[in-house]
C-alpha atoms as a PDB file:
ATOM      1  CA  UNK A   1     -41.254 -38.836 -53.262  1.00  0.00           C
ATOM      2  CA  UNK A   2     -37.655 -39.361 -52.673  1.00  0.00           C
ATOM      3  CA  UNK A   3     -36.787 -37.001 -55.115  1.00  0.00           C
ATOM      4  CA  UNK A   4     -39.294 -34.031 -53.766  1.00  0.00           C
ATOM      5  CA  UNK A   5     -37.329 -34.825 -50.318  1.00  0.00           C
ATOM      6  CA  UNK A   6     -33.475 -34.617 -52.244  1.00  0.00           C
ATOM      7  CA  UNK A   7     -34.896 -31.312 -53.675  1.00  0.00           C
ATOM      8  CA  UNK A   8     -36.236 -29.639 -49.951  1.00  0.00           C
ATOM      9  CA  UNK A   9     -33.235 -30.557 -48.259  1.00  0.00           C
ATOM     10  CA  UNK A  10     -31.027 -29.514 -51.547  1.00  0.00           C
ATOM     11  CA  UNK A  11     -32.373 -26.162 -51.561  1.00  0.00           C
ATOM     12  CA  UNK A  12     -32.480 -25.904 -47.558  1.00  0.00           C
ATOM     13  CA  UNK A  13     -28.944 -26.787 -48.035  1.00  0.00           C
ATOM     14  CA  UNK A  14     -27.949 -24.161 -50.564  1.00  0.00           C
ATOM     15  CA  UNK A  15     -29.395 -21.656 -48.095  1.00  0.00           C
ATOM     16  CA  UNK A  16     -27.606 -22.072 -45.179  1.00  0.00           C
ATOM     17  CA  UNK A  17     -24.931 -21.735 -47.211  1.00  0.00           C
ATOM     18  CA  UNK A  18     -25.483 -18.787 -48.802  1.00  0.00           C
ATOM     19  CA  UNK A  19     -26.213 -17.807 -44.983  1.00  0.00           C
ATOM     20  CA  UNK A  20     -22.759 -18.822 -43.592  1.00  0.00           C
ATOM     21  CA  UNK A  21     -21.290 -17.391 -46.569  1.00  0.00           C
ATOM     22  CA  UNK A  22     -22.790 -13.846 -46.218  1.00  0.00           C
ATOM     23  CA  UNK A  23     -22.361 -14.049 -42.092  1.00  0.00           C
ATOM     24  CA  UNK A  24     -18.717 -15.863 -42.226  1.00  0.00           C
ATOM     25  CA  UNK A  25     -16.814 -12.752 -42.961  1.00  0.00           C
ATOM     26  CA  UNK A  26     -18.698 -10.252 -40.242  1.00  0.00           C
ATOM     27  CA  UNK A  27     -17.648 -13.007 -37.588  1.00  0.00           C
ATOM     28  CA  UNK A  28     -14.095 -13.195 -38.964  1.00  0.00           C
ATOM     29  CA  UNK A  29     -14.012  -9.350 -38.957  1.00  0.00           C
ATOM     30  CA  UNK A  30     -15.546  -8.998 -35.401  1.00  0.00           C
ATOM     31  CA  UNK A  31     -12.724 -11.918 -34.036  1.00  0.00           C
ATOM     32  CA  UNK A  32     -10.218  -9.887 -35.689  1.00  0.00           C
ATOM     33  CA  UNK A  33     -10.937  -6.595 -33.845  1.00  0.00           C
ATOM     34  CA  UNK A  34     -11.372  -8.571 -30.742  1.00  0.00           C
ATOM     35  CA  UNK A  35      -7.440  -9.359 -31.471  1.00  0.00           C
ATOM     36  CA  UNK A  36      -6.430  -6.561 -31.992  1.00  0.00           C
ATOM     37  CA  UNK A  37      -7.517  -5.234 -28.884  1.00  0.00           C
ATOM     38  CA  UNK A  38      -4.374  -3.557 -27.127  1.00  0.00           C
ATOM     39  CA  UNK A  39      -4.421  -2.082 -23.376  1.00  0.00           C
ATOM     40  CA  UNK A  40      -3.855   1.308 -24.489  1.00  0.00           C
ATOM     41  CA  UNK A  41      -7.533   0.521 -26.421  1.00  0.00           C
ATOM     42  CA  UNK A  42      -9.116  -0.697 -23.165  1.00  0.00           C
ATOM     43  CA  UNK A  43     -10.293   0.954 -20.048  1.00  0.00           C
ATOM     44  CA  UNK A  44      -8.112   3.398 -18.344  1.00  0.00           C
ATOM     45  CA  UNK A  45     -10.366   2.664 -15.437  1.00  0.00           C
ATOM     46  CA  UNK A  46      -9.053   1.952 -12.095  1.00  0.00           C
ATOM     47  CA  UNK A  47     -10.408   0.602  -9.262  1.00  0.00           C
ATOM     48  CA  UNK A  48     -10.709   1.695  -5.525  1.00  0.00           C
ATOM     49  CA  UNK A  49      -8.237  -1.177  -3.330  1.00  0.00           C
ATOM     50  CA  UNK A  50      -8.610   1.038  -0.713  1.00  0.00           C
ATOM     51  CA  UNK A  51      -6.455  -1.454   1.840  1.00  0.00           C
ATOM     52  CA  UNK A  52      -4.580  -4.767   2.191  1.00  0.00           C
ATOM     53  CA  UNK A  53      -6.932  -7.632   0.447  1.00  0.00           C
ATOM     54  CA  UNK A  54      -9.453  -4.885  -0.714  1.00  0.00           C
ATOM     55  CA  UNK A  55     -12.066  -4.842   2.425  1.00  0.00           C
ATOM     56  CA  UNK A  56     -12.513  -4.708   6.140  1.00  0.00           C
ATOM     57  CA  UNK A  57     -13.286  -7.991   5.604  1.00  0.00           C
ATOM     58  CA  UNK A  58     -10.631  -9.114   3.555  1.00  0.00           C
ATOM     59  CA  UNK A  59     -12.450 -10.904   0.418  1.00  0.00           C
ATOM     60  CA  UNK A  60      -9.775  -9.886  -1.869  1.00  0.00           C
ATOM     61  CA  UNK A  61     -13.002  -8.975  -4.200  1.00  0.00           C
ATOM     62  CA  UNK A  62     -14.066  -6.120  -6.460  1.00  0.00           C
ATOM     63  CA  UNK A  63     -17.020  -5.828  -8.543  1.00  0.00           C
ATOM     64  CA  UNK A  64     -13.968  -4.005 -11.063  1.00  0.00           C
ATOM     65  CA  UNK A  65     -14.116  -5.306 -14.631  1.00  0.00           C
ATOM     66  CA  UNK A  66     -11.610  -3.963 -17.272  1.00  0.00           C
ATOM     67  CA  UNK A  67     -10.821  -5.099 -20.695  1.00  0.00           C
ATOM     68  CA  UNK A  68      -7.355  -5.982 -21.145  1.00  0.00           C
ATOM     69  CA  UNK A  69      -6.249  -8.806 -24.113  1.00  0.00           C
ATOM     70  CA  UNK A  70      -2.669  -9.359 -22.225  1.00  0.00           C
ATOM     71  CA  UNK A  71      -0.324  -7.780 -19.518  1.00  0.00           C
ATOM     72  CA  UNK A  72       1.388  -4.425 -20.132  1.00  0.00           C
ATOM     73  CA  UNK A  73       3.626  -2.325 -18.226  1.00  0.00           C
ATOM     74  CA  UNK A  74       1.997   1.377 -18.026  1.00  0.00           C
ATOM     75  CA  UNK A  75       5.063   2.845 -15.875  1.00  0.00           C
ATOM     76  CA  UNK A  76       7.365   1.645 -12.924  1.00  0.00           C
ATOM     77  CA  UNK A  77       8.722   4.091 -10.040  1.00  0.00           C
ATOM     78  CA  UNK A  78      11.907   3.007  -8.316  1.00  0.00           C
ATOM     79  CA  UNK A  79      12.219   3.328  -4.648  1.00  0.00           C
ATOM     80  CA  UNK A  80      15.450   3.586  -2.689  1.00  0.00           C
ATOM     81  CA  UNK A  81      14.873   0.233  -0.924  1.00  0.00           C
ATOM     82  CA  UNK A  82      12.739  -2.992  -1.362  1.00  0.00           C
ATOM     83  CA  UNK A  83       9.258  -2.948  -1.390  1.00  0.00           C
ATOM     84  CA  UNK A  84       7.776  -5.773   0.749  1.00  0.00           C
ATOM     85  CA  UNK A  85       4.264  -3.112   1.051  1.00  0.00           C
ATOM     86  CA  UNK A  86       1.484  -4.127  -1.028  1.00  0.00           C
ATOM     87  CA  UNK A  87      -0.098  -1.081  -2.363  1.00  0.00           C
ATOM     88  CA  UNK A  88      -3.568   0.582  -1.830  1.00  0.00           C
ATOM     89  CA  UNK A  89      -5.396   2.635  -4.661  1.00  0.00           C
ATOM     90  CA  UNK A  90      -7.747   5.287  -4.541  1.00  0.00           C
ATOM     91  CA  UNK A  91      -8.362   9.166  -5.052  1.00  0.00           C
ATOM     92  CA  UNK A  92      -6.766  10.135  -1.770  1.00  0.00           C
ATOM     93  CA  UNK A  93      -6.184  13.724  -2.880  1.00  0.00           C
ATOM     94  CA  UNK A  94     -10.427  14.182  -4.158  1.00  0.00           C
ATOM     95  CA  UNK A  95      -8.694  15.111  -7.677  1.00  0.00           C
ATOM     96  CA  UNK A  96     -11.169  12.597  -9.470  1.00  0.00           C
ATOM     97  CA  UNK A  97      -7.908  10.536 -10.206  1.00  0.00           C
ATOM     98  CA  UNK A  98      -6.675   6.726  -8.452  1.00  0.00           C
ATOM     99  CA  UNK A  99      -3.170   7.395  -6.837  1.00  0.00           C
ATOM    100  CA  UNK A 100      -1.312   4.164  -5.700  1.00  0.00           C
ATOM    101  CA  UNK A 101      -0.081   4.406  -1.720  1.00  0.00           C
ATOM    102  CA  UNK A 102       2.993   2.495  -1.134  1.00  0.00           C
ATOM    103  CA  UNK A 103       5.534   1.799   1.765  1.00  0.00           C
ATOM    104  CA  UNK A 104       9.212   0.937   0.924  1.00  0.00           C
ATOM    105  CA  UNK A 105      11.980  -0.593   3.008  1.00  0.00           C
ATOM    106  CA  UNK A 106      14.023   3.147   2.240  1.00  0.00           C
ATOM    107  CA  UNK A 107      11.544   4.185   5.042  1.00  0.00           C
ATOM    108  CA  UNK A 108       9.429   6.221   3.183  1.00  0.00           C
ATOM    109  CA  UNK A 109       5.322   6.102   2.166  1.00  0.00           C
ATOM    110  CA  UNK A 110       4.888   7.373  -1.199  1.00  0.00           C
ATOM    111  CA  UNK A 111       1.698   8.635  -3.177  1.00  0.00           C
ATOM    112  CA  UNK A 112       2.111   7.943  -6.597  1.00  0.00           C
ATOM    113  CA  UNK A 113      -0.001   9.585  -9.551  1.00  0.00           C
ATOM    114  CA  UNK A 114      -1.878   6.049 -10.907  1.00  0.00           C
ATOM    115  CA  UNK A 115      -1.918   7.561 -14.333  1.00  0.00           C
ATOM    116  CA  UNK A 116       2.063   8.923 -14.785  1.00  0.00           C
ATOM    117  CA  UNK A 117       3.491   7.140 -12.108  1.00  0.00           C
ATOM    118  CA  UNK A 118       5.160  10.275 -11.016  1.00  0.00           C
ATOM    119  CA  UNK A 119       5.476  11.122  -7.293  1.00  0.00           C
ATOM    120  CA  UNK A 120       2.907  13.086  -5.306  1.00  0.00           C
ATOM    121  CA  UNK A 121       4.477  13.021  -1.689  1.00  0.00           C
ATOM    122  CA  UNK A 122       6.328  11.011   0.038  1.00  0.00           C
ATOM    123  CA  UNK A 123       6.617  10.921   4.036  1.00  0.00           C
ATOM    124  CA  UNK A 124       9.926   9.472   5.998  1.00  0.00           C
ATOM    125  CA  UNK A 125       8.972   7.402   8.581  1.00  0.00           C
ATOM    126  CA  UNK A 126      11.762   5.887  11.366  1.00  0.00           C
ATOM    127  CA  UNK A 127      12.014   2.450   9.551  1.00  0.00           C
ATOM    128  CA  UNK A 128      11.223   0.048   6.904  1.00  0.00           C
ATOM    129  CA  UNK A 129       7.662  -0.079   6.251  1.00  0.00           C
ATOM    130  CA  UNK A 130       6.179  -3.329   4.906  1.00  0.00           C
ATOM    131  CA  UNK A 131       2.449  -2.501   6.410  1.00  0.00           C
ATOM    132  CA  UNK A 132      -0.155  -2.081   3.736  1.00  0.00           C
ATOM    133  CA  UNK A 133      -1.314   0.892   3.435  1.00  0.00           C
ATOM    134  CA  UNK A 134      -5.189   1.462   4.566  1.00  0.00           C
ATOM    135  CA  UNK A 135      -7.408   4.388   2.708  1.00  0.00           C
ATOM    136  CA  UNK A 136     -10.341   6.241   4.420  1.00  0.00           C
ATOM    137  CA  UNK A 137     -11.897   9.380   5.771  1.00  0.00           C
ATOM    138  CA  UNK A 138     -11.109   8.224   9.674  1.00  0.00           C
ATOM    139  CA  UNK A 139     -12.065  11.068  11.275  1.00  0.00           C
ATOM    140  CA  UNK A 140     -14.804  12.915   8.535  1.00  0.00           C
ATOM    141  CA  UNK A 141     -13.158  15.915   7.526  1.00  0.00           C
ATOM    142  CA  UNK A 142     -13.275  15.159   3.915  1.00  0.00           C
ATOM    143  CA  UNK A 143      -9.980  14.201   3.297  1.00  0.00           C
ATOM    144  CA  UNK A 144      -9.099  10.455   3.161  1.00  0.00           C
ATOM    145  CA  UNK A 145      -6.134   9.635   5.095  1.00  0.00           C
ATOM    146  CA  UNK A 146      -3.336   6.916   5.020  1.00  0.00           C
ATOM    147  CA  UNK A 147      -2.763   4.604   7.868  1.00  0.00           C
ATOM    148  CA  UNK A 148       0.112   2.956   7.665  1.00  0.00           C
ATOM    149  CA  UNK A 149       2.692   1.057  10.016  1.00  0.00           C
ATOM    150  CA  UNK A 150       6.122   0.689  10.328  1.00  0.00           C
ATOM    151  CA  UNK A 151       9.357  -0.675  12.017  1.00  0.00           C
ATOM    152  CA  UNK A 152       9.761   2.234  13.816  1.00  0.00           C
ATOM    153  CA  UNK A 153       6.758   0.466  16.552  1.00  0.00           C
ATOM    154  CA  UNK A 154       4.300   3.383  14.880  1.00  0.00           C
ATOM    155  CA  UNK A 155       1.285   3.404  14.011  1.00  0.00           C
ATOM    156  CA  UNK A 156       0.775   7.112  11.047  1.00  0.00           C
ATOM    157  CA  UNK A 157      -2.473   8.708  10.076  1.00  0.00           C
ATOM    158  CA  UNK A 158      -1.256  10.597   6.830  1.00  0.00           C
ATOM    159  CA  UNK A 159      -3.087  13.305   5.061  1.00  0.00           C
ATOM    160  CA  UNK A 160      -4.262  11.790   1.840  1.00  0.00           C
ATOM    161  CA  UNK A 161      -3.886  15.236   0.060  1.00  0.00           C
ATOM    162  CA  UNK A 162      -0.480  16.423   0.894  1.00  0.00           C
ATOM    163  CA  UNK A 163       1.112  13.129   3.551  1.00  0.00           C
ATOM    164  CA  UNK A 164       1.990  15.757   6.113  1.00  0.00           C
ATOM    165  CA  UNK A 165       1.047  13.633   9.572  1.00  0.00           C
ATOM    166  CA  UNK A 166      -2.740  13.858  11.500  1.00  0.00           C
ATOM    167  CA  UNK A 167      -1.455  11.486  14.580  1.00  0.00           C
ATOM    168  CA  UNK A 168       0.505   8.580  15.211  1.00  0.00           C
ATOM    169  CA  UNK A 169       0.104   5.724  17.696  1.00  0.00           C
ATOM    170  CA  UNK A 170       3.306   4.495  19.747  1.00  0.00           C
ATOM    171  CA  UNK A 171       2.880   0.482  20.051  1.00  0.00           C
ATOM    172  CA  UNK A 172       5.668  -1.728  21.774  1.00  0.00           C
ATOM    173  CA  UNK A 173       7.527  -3.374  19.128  1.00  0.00           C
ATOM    174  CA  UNK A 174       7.853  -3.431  15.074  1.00  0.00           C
ATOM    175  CA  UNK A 175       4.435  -3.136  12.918  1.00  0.00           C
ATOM    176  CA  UNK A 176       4.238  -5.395   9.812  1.00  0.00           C
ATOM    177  CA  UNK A 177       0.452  -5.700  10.442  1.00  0.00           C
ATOM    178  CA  UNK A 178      -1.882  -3.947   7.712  1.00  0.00           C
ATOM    179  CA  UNK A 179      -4.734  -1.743   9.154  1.00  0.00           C
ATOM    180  CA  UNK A 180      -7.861  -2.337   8.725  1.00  0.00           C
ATOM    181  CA  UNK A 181     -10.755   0.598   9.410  1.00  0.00           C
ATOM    182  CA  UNK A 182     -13.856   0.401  10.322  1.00  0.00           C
ATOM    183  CA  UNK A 183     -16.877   1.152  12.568  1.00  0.00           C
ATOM    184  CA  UNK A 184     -16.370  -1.918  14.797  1.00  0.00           C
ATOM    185  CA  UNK A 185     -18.400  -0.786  17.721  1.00  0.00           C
ATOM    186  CA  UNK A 186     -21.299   1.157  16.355  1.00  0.00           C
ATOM    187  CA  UNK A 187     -20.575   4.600  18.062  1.00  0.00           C
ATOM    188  CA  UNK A 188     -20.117   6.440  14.250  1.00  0.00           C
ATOM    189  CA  UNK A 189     -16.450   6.645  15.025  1.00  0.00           C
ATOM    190  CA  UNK A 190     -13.995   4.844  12.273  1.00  0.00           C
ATOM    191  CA  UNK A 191     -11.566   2.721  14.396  1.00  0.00           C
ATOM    192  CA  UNK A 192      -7.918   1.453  13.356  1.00  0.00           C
ATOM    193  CA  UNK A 193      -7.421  -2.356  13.933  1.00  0.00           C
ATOM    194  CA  UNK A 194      -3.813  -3.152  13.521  1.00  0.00           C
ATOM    195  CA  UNK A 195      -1.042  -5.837  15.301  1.00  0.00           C
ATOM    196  CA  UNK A 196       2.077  -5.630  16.979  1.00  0.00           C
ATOM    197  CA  UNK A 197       5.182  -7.454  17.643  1.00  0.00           C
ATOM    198  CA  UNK A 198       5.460  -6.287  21.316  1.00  0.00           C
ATOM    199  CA  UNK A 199       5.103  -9.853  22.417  1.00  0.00           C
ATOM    200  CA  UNK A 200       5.094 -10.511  26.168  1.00  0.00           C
ATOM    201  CA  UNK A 201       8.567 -12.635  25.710  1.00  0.00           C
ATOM    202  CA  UNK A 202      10.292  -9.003  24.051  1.00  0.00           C
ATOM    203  CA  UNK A 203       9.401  -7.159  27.679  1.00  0.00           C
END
């Protein structure tokens, strides 16, 4: 009896074996690929972060997934002053591709191809801009706009497709704030929520 059991679990044995033997390298090979994954292998595609912390709501969420094995630089573009802006992303110009929306303390907002990283527009406002940029078709013409603030006390409403100026908004004092749009008031109208410095105390 012993021996019929050393014999089943012998033979059992020399099967999974065989098994791990014939499987082993397939595994290897697949882990291998998986290493060798570079960026320039994985998805070129890029989200919509179409304002400051994503959302009207701010999550800081997107249901985005890419596929990138480490951190690469694709391309940088060098402004004439800091940038303290975080940037939006989306298709502002409705040529299928993400451009990245930017303000700089040199004054300027600049549109920025998000595959070459070359320069699309760029519009000179009266001061440093650190506002985030906000993306969205405020007033339903097609065309997504910029909203942006900036030192200057202004509040701009950009054209997405060429950054030549729809309005602006005067406020009291310096805008860091980042806009946020939205509906907030159910009448089908897109509103622009944004702060101000003009503090009582600066009157």
């Amino acid at each position: 009896m012993i021996n019929n059991v050393f014999r089943k679990s012998l033979a059992i044995g020399i099967i999974i074996l065989f098994f791990v033997a014939s499987v082993l390298p397939s595994i290897s090979g697949d882990i291998n690929k998986i290493n060798d994954i570079k960026n320039d292998e994985s998805t070129d595609k890029v989200y919509d972060w179409p304002m400051f912390h994503h959302d009207i709501n701010h999550t800081g969420y997107t249901d985005g997934k890419g596929n990138i094995s480490y951190p690469a630089k694709k391309w940088s573009y060098t402004t004439d002053g800091m940038v303290a802006s975080s940037p939006a992303l989306g298709d502002i110009d409705g040529d299928g591709e993400i451009e990245v929306v930017v303000g700089s303390d040199d004054n300027n907002v600049y549109a920025i191809d998000g595959i070459t990283g070359n320069k699309e527009w760029v519009y000179l406002t009266g001061s440093n801009v650190h506002s985030s940029p906000a993306l969205g078709d405020i007033d339903y013409d097609n065309i997504i706009e910029v909203v942006v603030g900036s030192n200057d006390g202004k509040v701009y409403a950009l054209n997405g497709t060429n950054g030549q100026v729809d309005w602006t908004y005067t406020t009291g004092f310096l805008v860091f704030s980042s806009p946020a749009l939205g509906d907030i008031d159910y009448d089908n109208i897109i509103e622009v929520v944004v702060g101000s410095v003009d503090c009582d105390f600066l009157n």
